[in-house]
C-alpha atoms as a PDB file:
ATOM      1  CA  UNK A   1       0.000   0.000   0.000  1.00  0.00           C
ATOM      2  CA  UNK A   2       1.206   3.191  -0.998  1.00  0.00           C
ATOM      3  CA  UNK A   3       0.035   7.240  -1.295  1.00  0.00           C
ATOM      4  CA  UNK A   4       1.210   9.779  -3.659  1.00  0.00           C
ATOM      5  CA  UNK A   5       3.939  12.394  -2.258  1.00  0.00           C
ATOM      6  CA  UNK A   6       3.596  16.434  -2.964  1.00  0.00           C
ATOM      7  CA  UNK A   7       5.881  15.378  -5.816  1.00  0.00           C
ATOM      8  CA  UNK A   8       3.316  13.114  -7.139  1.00  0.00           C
ATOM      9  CA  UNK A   9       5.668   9.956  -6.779  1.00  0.00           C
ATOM     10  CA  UNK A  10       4.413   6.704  -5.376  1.00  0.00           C
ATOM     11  CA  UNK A  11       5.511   6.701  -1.434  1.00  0.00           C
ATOM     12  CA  UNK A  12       5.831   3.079   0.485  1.00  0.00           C
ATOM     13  CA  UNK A  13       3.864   4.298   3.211  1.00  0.00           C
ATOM     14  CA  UNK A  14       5.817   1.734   5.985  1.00  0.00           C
ATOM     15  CA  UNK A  15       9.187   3.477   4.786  1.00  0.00           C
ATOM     16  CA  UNK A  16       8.398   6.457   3.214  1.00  0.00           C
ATOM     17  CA  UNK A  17      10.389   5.864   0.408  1.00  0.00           C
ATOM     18  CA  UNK A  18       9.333   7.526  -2.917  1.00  0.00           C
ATOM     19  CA  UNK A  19       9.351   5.858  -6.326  1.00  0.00           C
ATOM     20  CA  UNK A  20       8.811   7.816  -9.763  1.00  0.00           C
ATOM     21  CA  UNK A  21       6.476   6.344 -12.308  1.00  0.00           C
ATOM     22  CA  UNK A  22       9.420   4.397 -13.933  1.00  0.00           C
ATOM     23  CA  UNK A  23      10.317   2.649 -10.878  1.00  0.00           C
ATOM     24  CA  UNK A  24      13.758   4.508 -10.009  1.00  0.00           C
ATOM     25  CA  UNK A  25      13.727   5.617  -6.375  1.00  0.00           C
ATOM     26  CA  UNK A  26      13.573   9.387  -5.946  1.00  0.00           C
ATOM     27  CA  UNK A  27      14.037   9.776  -2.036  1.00  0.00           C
ATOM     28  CA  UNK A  28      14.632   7.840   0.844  1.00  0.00           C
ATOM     29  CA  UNK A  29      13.742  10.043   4.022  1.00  0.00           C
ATOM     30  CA  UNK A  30      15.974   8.492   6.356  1.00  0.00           C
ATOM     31  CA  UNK A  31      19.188   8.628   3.703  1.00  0.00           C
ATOM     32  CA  UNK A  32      21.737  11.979   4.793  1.00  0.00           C
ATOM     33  CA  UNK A  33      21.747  14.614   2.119  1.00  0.00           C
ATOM     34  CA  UNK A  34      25.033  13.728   1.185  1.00  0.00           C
ATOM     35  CA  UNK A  35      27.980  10.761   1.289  1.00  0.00           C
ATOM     36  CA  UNK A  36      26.920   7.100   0.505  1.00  0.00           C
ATOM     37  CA  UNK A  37      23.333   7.448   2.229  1.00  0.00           C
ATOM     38  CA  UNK A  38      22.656   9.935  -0.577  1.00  0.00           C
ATOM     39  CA  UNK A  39      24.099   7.541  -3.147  1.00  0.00           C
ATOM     40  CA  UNK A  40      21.922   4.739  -2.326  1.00  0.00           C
ATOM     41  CA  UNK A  41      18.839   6.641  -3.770  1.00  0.00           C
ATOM     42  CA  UNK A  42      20.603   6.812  -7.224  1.00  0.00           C
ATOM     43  CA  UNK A  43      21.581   3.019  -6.981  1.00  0.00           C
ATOM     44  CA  UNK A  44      20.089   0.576  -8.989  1.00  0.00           C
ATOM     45  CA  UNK A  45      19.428  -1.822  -6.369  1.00  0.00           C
ATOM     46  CA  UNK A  46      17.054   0.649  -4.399  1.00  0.00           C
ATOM     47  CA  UNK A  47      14.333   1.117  -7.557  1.00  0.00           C
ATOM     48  CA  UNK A  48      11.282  -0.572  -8.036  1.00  0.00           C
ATOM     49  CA  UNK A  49       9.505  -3.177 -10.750  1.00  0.00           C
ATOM     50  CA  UNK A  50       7.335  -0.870 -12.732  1.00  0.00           C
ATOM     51  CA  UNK A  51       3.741  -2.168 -13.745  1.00  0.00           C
ATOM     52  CA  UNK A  52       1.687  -0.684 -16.249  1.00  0.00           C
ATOM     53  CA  UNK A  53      -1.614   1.276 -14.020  1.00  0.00           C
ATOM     54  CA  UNK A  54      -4.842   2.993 -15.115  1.00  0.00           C
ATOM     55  CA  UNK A  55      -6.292   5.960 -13.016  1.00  0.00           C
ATOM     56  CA  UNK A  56     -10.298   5.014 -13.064  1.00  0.00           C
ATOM     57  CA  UNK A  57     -13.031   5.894 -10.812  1.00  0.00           C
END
């Protein structure tokens, strides 16, 4: 389960983590701003498996 940030980015609501709509993460809240916590959002290993979605209500 997830929510949408004020960035509009899918947000794991247990870690707060924040995905863009290809999958690549795009902050991790708990990461420093700079040093290897701030590498770890660029890595590879800390995106997502994107699925193709629909908006319908």
């Amino acid at each position: 389960e997830g929510r949408l940030d004020e960035n509009g980015h899918l947000q794991c609501s247990y870690h707060g983590w924040s995905f863009s709509g290809c999958g690549s993460c795009t902050r991790i809240p708990q990461a420093a701003t700079s040093g290897p916590e701030a590498r770890a959002v660029k890595s590879p290993r800390a995106c997502a498996i994107k699925f193709p979605t629909m908006v319908s209500q």
